[in-house]
Protein backbone atom coordinates (compact mmCIF):
# COMPACT_ATOMS: atom_id res chain seq x y z
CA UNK A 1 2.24 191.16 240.80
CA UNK A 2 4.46 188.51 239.77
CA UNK A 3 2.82 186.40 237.01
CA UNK A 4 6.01 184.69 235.80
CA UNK A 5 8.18 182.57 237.96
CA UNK A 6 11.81 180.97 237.26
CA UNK A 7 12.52 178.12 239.46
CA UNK A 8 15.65 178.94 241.66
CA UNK A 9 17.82 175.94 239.87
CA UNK A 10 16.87 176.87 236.36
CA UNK A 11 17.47 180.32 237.14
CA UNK A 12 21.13 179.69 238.26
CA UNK A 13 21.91 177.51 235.60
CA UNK A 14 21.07 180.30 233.05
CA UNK A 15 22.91 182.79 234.86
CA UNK A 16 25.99 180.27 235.21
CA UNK A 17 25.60 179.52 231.38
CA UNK A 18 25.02 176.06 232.09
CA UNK A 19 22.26 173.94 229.50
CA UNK A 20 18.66 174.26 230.47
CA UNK A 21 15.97 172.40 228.17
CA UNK A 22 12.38 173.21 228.39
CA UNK A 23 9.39 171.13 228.64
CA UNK A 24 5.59 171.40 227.61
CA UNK A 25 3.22 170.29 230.21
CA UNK A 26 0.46 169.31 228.03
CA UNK A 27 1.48 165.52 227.49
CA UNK A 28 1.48 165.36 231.34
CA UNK A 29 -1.95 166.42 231.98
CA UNK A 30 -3.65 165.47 228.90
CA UNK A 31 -1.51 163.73 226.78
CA UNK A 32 -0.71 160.08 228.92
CA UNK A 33 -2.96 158.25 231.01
CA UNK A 34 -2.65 158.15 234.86
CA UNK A 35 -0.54 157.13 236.72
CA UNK A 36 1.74 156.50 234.09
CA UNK A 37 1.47 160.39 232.97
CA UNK A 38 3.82 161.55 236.22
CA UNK A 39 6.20 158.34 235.83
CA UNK A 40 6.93 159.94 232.16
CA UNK A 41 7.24 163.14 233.31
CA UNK A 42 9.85 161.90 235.85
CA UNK A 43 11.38 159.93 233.76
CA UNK A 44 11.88 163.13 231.12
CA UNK A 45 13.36 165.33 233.43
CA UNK A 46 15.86 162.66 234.84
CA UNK A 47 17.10 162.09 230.75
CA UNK A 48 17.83 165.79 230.83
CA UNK A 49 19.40 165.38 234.26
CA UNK A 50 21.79 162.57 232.78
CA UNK A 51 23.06 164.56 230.11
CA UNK A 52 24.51 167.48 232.58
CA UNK A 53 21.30 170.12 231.68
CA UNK A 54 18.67 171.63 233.66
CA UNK A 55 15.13 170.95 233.14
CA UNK A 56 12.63 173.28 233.00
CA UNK A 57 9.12 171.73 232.64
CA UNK A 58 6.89 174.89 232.44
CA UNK A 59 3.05 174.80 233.41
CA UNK A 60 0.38 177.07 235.33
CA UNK A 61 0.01 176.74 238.99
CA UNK A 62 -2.29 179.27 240.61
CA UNK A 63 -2.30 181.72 238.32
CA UNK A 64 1.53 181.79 238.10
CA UNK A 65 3.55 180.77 235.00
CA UNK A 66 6.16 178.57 236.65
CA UNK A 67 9.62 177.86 234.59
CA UNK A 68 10.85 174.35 236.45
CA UNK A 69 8.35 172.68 238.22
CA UNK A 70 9.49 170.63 241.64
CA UNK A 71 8.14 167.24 241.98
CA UNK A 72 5.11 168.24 244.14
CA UNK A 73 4.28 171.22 241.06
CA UNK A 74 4.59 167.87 238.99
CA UNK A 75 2.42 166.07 240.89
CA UNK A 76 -0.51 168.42 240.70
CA UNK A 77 -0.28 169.17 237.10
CA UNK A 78 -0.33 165.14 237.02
CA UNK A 79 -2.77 163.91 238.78
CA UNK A 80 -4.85 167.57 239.59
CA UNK A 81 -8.41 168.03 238.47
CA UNK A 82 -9.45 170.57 236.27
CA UNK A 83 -6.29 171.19 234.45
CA UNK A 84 -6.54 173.33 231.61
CA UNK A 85 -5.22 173.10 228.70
CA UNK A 86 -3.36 175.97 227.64
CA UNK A 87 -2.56 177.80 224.40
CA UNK A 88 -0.45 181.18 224.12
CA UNK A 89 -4.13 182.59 223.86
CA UNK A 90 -5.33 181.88 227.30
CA UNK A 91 -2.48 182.00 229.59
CA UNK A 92 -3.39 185.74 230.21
CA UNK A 93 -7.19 184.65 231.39
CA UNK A 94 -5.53 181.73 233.13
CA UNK A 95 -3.01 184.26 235.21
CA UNK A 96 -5.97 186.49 235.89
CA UNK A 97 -8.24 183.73 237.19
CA UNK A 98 -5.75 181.74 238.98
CA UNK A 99 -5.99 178.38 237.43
CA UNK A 100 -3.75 175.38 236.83
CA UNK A 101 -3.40 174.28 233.43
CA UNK A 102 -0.84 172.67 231.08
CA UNK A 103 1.11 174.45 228.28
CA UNK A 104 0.60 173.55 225.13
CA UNK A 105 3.52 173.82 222.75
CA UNK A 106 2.38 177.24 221.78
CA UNK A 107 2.40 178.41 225.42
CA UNK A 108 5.68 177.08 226.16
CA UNK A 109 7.40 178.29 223.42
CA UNK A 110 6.36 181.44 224.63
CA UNK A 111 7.39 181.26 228.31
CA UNK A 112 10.42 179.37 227.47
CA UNK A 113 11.79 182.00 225.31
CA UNK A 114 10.59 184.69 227.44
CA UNK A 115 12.73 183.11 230.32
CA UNK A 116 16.35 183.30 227.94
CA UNK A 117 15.90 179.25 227.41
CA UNK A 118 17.22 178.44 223.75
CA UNK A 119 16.37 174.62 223.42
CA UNK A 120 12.80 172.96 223.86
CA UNK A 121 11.74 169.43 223.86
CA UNK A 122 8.38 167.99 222.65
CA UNK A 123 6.61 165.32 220.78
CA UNK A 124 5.21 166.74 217.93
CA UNK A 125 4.10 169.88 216.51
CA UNK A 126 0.32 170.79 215.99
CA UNK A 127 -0.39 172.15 212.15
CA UNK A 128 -2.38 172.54 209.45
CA UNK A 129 -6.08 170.61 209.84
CA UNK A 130 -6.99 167.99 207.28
CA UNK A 131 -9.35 169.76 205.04
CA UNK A 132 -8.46 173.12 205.58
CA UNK A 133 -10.03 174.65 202.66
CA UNK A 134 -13.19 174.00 204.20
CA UNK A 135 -12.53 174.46 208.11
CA UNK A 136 -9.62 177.18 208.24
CA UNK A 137 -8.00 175.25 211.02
CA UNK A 138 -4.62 176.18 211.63
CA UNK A 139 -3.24 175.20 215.08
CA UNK A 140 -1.59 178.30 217.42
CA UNK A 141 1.73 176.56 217.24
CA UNK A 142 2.43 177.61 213.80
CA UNK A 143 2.40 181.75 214.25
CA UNK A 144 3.50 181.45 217.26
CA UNK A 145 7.02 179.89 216.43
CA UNK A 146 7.00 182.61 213.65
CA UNK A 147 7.82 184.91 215.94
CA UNK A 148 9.53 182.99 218.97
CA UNK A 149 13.22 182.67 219.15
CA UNK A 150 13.69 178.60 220.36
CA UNK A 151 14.73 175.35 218.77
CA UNK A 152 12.41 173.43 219.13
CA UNK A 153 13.03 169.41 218.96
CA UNK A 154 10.41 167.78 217.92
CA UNK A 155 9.59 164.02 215.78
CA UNK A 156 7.62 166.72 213.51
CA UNK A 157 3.72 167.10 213.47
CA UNK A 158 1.16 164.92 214.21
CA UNK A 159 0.65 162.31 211.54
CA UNK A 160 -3.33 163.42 211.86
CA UNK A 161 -2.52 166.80 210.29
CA UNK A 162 -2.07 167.62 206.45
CA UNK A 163 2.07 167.54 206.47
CA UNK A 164 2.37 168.84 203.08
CA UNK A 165 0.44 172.29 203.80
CA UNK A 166 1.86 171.81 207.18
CA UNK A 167 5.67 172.11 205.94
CA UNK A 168 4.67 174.34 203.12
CA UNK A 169 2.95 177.32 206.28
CA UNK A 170 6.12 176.70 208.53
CA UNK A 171 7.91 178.16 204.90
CA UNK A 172 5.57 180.78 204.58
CA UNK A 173 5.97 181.49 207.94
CA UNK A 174 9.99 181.82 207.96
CA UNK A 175 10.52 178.62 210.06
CA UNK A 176 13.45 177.14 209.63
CA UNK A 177 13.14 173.07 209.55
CA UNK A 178 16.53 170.75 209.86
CA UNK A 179 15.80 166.73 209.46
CA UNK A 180 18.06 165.10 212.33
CA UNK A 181 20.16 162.93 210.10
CA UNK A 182 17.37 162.55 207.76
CA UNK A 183 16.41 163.88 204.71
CA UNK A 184 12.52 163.21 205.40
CA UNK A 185 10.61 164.73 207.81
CA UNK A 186 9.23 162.72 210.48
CA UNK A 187 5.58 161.59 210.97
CA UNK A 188 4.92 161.95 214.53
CA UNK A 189 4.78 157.97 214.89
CA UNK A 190 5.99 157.20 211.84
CA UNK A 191 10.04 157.65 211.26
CA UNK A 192 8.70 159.20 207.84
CA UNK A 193 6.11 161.27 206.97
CA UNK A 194 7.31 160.57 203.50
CA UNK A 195 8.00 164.45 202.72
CA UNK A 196 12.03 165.63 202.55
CA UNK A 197 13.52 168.29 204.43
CA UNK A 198 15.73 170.85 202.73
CA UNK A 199 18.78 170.76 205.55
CA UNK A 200 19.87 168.22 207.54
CA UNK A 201 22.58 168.22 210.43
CA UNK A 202 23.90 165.18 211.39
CA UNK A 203 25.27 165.60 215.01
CA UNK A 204 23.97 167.93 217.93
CA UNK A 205 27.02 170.60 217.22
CA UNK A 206 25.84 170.90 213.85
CA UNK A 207 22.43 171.47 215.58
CA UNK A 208 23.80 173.98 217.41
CA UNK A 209 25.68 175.72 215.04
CA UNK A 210 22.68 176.50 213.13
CA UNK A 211 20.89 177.87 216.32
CA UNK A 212 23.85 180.37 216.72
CA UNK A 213 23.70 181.28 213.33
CA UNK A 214 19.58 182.15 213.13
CA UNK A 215 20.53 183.91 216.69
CA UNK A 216 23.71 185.92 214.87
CA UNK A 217 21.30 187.23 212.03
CA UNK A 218 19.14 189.03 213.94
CA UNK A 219 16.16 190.90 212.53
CA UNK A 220 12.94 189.17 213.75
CA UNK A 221 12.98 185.86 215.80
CA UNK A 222 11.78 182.95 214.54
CA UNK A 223 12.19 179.16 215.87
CA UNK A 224 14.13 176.41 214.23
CA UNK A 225 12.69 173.19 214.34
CA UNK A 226 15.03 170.08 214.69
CA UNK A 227 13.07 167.61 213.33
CA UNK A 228 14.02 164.03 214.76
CA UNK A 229 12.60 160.49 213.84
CA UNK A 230 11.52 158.28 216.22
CA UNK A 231 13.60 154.95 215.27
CA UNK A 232 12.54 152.40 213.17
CA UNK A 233 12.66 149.98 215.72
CA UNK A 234 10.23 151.99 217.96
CA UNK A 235 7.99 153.50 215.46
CA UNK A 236 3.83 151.95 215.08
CA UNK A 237 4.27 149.57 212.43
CA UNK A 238 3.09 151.61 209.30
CA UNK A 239 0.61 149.64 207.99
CA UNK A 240 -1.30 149.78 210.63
CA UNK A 241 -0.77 153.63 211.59
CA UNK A 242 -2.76 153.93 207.97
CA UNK A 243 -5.58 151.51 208.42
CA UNK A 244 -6.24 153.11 211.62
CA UNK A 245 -6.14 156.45 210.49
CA UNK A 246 -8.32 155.93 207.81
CA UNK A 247 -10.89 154.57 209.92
CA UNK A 248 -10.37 157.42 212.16
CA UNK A 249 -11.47 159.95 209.53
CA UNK A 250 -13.87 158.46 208.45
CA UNK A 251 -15.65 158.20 212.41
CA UNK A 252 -14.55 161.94 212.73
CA UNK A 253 -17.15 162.34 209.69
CA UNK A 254 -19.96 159.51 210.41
CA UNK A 255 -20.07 161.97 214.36
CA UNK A 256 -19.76 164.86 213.06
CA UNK A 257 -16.82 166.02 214.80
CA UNK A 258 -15.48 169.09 213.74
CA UNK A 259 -12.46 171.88 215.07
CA UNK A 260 -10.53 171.90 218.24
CA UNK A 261 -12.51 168.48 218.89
CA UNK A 262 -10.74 166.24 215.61
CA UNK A 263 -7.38 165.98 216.78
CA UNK A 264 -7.84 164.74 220.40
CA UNK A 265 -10.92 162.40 218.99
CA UNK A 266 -8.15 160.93 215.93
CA UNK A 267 -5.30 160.73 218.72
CA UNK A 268 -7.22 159.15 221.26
CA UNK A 269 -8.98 156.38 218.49
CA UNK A 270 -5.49 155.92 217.40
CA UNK A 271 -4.62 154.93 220.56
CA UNK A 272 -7.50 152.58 221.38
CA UNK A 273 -7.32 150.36 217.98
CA UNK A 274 -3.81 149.85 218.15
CA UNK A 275 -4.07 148.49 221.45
CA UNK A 276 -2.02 151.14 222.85
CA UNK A 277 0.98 151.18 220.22
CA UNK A 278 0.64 154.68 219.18
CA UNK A 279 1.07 155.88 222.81
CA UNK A 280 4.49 153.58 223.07
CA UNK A 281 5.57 155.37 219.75
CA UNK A 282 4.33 158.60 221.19
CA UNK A 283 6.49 158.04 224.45
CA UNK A 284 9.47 156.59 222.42
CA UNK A 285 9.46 159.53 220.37
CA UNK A 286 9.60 162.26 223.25
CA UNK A 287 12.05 160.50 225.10
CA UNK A 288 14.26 160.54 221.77
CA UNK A 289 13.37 164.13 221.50
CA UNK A 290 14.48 164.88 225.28
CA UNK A 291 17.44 163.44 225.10
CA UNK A 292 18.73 165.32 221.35
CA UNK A 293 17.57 168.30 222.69
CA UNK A 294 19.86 167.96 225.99
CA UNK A 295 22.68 167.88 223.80
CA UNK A 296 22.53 170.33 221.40
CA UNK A 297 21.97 172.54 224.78
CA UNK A 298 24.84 171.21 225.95
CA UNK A 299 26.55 171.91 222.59
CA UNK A 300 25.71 175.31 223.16
């Protein structure tokens, strides 16, 4: 039984040597309203297209993992009901059971490698929970990049999450984090999270440089994260991302709203008091993140 599938274009271009960047799934299905979730997704894979690389936007279709979807495979993880959503955990139950769902960054990390891709595009990185002295909430993404050979591009973790502990597990973990001509790492909507960054490369060769040089060591894989700010220009106005935040936390409390359940409830009241500004940054920020990552491939 085939479980995994490579799309007939990605798999040339990776046998020609030609770049291939990989996308996550999850903002597609659960991450943008409809119908603007497809016009994104669309709109993604063209950016890749622009820059002379293949892209691979990886999701679960029938209990098949499928590595470049076409734009009907699109369509159904778009606009499809009952999508799950889908960690590295469950893509084995999802296989057996033949569902659709979305990859989470976990997931597609996992696929992506799996499938000889070296460069993968996202928004931001799930991490380590507010409070997590008391909860022990760590999200998947974090051991499983421990142990996954990828770059990952990404405008660094969601500004929800504790970045401090966040940065300080990736360290722990052997993760190796490069600031995008910065010195700070991003916040997700924010151009600055306010925490620096011990490397920074300032041009997608230097990028790729580094990749080849965590591939040359050897010994076990690990991911690199390219960590790149979504511009000031395009960013939620600060100020606001705080006040909002705060309020946030403080609902998540008053209802009692605890694990897996915080971050969607924080990201989705995020999006509904700033009258839609954190999904613009959101968008601005993957589209930023597409676009680097097609060109360090391309460097490659």
């Amino acid at each position: 039984m085939v479980l995994m599938e490579v799309s007939e274009e990605v798999r040339d271009a990776l046998a020609a040597g030609r770049p291939v960047v990989a996308l996550e799934s999850t903002i597609i299905a659960h991450g943008l309203p409809r119908p603007r979730n497809l016009a994104v997704a669309a709109e993604l894979e063209a950016i890749v297209r622009s820059l002379d690389a293949v892209p691979a936007t990886i999701a679960v279709l029938g209990g098949r993992a499928l590595i470049g979807l076409d734009s009907a495979q699109l369509e159904r993880i778009a606009s499809g009901d009952g999508v799950r959503k889908l960690g590295r955990r469950d893509l084995a139950p999802a296989l057996a059971a033949g569902a659709d769902g979305a990859t989470t960054v976990s997931a597609t990390a996992f696929l992506a490698a799996g499938a000889g891709i070296r460069v993968f595009a996202t928004g931001g990185l799930g991490g380590v929970h507010r409070n997590w002295t008391h909860t022990q909430d760590e999200s998947a993404d974090l051991p499983q990049l421990a142990r996954t050979g990828i770059a990952v591009v990404c405008a660094g973790v969601k500004s929800v999450l504790d970045v401090p502990a966040t940065l300080q597990r990736l360290e722990t973990l052997g993760v190796g984090v490069v600031g995008y001509r910065t010195d700070r790492f991003p916040g997700f909507y924010l151009t600055s999270s306010g925490e620096p960054v011990d490397w920074t490369v300032g041009s997608p060769e230097e990028a790729a440089a580094v990749i080849r040089a965590r591939e040359g060591l050897g010994g076990t894989a690990s991911a690199l994260i390219v960590a790149n700010p979504v511009p000031e220009s395009e960013q939620l106005d600060p100020a606001l991302h705080d006040r909002v935040l705060n309020e946030a936390l403080d609902a998540c409390t008053e209802h009692g709203i605890t694990g897996q359940a915080v971050t969607p409830f924080l990201l989705d009241f995020l999006t509904r008091h700033t009258d839609g500004a954190s999904l613009e940054a959101n968008v601005a920020a993957v589209r930023g993140n597409v676009r680097l990552a097609a060109l360090i491939a391309a460097a490659l």
